[in-house]
C-alpha atoms as a PDB file:
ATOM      1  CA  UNK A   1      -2.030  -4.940  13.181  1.00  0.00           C
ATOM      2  CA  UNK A   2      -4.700  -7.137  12.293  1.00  0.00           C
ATOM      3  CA  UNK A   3      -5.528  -5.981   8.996  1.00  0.00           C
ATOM      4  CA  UNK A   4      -1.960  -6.393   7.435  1.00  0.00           C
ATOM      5  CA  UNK A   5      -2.360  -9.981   6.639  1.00  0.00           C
ATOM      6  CA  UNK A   6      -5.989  -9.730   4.971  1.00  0.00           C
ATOM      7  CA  UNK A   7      -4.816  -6.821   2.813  1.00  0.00           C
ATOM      8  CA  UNK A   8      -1.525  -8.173   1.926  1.00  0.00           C
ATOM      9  CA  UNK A   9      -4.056 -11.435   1.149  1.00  0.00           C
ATOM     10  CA  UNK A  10      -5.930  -8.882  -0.747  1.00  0.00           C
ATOM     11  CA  UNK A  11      -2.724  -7.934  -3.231  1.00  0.00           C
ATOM     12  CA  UNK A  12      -2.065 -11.667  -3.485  1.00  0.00           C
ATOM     13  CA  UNK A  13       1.711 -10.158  -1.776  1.00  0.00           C
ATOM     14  CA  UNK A  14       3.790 -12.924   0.140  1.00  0.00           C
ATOM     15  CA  UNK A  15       5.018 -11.839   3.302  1.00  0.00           C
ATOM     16  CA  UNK A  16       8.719 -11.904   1.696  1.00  0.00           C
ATOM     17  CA  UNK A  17       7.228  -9.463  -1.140  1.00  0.00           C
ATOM     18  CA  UNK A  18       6.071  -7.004   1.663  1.00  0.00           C
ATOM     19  CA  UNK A  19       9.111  -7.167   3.591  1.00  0.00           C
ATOM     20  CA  UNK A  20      11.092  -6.513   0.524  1.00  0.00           C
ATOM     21  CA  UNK A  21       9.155  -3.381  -0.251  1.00  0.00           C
ATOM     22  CA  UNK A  22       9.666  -1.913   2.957  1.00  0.00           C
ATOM     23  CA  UNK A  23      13.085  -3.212   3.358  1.00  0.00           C
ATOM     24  CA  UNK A  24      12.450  -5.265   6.618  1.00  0.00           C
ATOM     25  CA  UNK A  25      13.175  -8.747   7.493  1.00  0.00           C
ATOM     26  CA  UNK A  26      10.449 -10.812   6.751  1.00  0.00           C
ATOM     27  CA  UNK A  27      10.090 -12.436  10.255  1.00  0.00           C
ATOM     28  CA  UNK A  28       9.748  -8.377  11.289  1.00  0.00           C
ATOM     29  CA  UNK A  29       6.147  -8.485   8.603  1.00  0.00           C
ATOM     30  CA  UNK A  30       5.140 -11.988  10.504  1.00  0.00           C
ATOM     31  CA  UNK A  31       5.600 -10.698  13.931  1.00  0.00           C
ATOM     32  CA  UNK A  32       3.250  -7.496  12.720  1.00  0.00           C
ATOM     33  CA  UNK A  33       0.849  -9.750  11.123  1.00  0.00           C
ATOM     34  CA  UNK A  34       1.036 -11.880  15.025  1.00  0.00           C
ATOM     35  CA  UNK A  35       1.020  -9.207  16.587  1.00  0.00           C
ATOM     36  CA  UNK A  36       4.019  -9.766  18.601  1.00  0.00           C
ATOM     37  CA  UNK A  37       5.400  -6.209  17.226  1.00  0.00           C
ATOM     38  CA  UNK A  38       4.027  -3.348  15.986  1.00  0.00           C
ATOM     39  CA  UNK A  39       5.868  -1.367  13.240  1.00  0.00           C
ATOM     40  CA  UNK A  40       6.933   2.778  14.019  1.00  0.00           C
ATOM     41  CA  UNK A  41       4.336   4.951  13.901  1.00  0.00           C
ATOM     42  CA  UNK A  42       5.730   5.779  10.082  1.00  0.00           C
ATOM     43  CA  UNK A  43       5.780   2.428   8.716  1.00  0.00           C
ATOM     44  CA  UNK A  44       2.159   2.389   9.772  1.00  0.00           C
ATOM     45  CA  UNK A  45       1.561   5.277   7.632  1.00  0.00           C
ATOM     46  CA  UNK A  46       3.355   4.156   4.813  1.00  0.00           C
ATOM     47  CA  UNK A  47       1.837   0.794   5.103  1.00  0.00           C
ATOM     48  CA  UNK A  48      -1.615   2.476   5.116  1.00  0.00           C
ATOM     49  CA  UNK A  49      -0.904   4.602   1.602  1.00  0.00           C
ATOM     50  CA  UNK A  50       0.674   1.324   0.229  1.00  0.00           C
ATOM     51  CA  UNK A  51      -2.650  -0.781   1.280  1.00  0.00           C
ATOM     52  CA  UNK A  52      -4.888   2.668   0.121  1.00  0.00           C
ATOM     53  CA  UNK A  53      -6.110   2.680   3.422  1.00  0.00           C
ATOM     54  CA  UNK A  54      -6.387   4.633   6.413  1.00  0.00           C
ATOM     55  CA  UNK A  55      -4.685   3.941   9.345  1.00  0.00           C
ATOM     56  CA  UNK A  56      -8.004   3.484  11.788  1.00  0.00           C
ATOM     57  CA  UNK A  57      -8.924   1.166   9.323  1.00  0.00           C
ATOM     58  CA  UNK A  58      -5.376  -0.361   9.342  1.00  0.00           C
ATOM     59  CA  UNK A  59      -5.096  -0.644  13.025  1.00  0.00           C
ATOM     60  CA  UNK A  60      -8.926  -2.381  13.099  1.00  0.00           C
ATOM     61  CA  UNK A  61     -10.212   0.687  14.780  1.00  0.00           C
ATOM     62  CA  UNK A  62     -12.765   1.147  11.841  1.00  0.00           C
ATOM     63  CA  UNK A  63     -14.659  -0.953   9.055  1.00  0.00           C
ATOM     64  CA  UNK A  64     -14.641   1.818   6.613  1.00  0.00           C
ATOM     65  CA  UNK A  65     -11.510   1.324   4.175  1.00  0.00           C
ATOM     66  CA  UNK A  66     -10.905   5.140   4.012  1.00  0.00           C
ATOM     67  CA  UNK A  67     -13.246   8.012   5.183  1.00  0.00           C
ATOM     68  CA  UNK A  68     -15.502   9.871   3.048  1.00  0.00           C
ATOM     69  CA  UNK A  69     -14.195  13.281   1.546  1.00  0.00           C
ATOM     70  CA  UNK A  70     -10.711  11.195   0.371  1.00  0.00           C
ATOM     71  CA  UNK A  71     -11.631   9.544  -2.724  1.00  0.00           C
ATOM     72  CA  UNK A  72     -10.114   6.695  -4.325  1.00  0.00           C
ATOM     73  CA  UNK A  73      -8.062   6.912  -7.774  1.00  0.00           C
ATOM     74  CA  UNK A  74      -8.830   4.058  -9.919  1.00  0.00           C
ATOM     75  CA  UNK A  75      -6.751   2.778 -12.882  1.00  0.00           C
ATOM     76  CA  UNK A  76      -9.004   4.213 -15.236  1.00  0.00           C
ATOM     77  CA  UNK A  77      -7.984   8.087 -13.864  1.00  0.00           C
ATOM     78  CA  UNK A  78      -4.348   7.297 -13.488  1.00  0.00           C
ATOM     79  CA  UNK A  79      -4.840   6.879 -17.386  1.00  0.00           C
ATOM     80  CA  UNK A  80      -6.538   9.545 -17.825  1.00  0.00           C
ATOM     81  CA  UNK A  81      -4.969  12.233 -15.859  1.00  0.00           C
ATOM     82  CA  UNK A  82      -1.513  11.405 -17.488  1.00  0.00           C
ATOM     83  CA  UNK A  83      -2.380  10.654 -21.212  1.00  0.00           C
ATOM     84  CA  UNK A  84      -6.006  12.055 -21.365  1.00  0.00           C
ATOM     85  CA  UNK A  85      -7.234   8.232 -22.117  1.00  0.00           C
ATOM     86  CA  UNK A  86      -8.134   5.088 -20.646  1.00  0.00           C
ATOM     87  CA  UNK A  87      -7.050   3.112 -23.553  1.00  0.00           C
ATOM     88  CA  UNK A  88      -3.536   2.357 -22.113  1.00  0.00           C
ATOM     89  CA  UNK A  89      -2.177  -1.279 -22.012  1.00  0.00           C
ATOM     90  CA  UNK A  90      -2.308  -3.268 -18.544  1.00  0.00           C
ATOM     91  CA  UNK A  91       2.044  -3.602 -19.011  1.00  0.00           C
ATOM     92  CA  UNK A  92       2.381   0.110 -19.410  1.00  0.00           C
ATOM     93  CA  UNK A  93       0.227   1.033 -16.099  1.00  0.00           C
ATOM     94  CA  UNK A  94       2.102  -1.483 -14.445  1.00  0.00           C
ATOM     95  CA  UNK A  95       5.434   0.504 -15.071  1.00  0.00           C
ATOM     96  CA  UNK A  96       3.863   3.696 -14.324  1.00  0.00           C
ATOM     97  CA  UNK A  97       2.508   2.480 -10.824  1.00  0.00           C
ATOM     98  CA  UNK A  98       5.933   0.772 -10.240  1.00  0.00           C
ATOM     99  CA  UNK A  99       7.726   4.060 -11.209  1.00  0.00           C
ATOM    100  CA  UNK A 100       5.184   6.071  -8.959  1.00  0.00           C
ATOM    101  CA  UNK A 101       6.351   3.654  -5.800  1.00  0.00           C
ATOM    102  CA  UNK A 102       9.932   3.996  -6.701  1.00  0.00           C
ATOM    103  CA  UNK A 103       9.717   8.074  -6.362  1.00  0.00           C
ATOM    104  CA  UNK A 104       7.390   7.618  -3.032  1.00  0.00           C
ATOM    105  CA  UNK A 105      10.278   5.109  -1.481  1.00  0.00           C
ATOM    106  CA  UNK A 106      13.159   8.293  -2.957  1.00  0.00           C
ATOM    107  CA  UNK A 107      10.988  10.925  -1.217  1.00  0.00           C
ATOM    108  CA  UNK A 108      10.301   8.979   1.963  1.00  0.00           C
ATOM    109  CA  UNK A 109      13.728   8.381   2.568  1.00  0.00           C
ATOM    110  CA  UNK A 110      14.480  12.232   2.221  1.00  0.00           C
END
């Protein structure tokens, strides 16, 4: 897992705050980042939609962030698609996108 430090580098994330996200010790997010251990087959994917990545790319069997035909949502449509502006404050996006991973982390644990 080569990748998981740069992006979590990326995100300015600590290796704690990743560990905390996905509820594993934060030795376990070291020892991916080492490469000593490599997380389920499922954390990779959920590490992948976390990072907005895809797993190749995760996994360092690709340079391209995420494949061609799978756009990218931006900020600027998350605004738009749920209040039909951009003009939304920084502090009310943040809640939305920390709402959004809250219902992903309920429906992955289904």
């Amino acid at each position: 897992m080569i990748r998981i430090k740069e992006l979590r580098n990326e995100r300015k994330l600590s290796q704690k705050d990743l560990a905390l996200y996905f509820h594993v010790a934060q030795s376990t997010v070291s020892s991916w980042e080492k490469g000593v251990r490599d997380p389920d087959t499922d954390t990779v994917a959920a590490l992948a939609a976390f990072f907005d990545v895809s797993t190749d790319y995760l996994l360092g069997k690709t340079d391209i962030r995420k494949p061609a035909g799978h756009p990218s949502i931006d900020d600027d449509d998350i605004k738009f698609a749920l209040f039909g502006t951009t003009d939304i404050d920084d502090a009310t996006l943040e809640d939305i996108k920390a709402y959004a991973r809250f219902k992903r982390e309920q429906y992955n644990k289904r």
